[in-house]
Structure formats: C-alpha cells, structure tokens
Protein backbone atom coordinates (compact mmCIF):
# COMPACT_ATOMS: atom_id res chain seq x y z
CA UNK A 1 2.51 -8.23 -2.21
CA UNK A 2 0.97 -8.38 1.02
CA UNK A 3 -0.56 -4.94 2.18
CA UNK A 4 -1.63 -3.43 5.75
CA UNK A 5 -2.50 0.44 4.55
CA UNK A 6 -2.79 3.04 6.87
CA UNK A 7 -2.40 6.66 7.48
CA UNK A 8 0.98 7.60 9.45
CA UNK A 9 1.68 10.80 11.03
CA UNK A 10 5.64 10.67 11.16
CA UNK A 11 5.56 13.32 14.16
CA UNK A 12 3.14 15.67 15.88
CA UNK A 13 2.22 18.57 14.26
CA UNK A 14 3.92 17.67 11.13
CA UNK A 15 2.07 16.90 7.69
CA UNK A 16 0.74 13.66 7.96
CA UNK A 17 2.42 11.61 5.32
CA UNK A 18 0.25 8.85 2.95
CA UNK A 19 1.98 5.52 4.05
CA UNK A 20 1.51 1.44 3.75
CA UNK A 21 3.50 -1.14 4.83
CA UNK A 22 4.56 -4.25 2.34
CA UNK A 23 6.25 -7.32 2.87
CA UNK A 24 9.31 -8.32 0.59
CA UNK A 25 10.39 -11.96 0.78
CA UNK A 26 14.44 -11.86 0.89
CA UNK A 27 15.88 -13.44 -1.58
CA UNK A 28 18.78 -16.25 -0.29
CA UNK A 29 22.20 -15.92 -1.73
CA UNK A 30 25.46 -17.59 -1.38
CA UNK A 31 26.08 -15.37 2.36
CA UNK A 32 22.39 -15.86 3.23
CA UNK A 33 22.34 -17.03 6.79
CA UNK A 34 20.19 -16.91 10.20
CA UNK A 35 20.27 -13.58 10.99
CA UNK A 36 18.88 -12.76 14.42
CA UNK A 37 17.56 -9.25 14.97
CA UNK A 38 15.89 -9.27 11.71
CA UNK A 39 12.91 -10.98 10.11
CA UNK A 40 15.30 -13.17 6.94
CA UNK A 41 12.39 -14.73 5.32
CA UNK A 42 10.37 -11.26 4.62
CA UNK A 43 11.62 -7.75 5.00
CA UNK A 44 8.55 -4.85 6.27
CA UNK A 45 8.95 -1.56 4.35
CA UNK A 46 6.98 1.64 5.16
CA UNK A 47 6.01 3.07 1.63
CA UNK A 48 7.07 6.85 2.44
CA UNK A 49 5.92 9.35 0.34
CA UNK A 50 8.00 11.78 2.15
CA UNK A 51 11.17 9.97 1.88
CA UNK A 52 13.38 10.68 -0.77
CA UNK A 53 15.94 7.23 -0.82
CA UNK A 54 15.59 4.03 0.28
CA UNK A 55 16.44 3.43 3.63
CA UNK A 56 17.30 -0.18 5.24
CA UNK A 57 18.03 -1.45 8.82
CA UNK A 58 21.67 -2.40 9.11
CA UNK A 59 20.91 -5.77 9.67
CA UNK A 60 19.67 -6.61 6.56
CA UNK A 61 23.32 -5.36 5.53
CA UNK A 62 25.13 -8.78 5.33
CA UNK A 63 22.13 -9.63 2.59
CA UNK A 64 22.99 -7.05 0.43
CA UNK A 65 25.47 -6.64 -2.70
CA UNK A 66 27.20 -4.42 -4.11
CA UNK A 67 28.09 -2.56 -0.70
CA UNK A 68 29.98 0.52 -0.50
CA UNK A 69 31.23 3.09 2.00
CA UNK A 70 30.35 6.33 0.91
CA UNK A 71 32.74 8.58 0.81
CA UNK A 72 31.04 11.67 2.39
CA UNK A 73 27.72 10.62 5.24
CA UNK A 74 24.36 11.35 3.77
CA UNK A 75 21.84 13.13 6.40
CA UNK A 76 18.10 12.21 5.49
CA UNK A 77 16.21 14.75 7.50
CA UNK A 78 13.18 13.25 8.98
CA UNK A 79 9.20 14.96 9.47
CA UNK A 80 10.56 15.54 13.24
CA UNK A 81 13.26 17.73 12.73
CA UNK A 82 15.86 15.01 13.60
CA UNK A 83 17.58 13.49 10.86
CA UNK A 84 19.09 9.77 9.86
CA UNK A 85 22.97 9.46 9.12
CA UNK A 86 23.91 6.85 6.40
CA UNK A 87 27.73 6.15 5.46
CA UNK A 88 27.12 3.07 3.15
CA UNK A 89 24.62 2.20 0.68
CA UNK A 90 23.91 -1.40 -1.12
CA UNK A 91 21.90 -3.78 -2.96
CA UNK A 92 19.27 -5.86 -1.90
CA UNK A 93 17.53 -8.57 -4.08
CA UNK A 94 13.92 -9.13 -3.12
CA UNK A 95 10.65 -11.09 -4.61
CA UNK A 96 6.74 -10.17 -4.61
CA UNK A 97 4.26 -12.12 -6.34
CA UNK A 98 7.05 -13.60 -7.89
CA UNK A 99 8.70 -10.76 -9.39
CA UNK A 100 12.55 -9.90 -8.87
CA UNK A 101 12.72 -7.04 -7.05
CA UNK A 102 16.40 -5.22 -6.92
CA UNK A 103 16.65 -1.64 -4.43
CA UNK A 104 19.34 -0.03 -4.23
CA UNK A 105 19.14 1.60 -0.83
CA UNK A 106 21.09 3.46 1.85
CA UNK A 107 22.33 1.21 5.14
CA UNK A 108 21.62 3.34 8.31
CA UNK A 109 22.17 2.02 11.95
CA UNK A 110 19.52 2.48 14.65
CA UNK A 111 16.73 3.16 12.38
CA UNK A 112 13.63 1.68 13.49
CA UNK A 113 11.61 0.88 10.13
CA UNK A 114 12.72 0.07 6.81
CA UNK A 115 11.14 2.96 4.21
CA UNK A 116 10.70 2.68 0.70
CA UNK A 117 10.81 5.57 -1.72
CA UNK A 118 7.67 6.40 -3.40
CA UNK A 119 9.91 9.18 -5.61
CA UNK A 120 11.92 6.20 -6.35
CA UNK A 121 9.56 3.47 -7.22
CA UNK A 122 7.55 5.71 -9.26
C-alpha cells in the first residue's frame, strides 16, 4: 500500500481532520476498459476520518458491481458546510500488497477526491 501522509484541513476554520492518501490498484473484470478521466490502473483515496461512507468518483462507476439506484438520495455533509448528493451506491474490487480488497461505496458525481471511511475500515 503505497502511502503519502499528511495533515488536511477540509475547510478554513473547521477541525482539521487526520488524513493520508493510498493507492488501490483496480482490479480488471470482464467490463474493464480504458477509461479516460480516471486513473484505471490505481485508484487515490483520501483516508477520512471525518467521513462516515465510502465515497467514489463516478467514473470509477462502470468498474464497479453490484450497482444500485438508491431509492431515496443520501446527503453526506462535508467540514464546509456544503454537502455531497449520492443516488447510487456499488462495489468495487481492489488489490494492495496483494490482498483482495472489496468496498462497498456510494457513487457521487462532481466530487473531486475519492475518500475512504476510517469508521468503516476499522
């Protein structure tokens, strides 16, 4: 698991969150194909300890399983006082140090990073 820690205020004058970024390597499936405005080979997550699901770039979408449309949006409220709408939530398969890795996390469009769960790795 490759690992770039740092500190990361998610806005000004908020609590300043612990957070890291890892690299996932994407595992290829039977729809796995050149994707372009997304990394295919590796996947960058933020390790949030403030965030309480999984949250993946729609991009990464067509990679995922198990896909559903959720039947009522889910707002994640974010350390700025905006928040993130998600109306489907998936599967993705993933690999470090060559361990399987399966997340189960919610699909939201426009969302800049790709944040993983401490809550829910923990």
């Amino acid at each position: 698991m490759q690992r770039n820690q740092q500190q990361a205020s998610l806005a000004e004058g908020s609590l300043a969150f612990l957070a890291a970024t890892v690299g996932l390597s994407l595992v290829k499936n039977d729809v796995f194909e050149q994707c372009n405005s997304c990394d295919v080979n590796e996947i960058e997550w933020i390790i949030d300890s403030g965030c309480t699901e999984h949250i993946i770039q729609d991009c990464y979408e067509k990679h995922m399983t198990h896909v559903q449309t959720l039947d009522n949006v889910v707002k994640t409220h974010i350390a700025n006082g905006d928040f993130l709408i998600a109306s489907k939530r998936g599967t993705i398969q993933m690999k470090s140090e060559g361990n399987n890795i399966t997340l189960e996390a919610l699909i939201v469009k426009n969302v800049k990073f790709n944040l993983l769960s401490v809550k829910k790795i923990v």
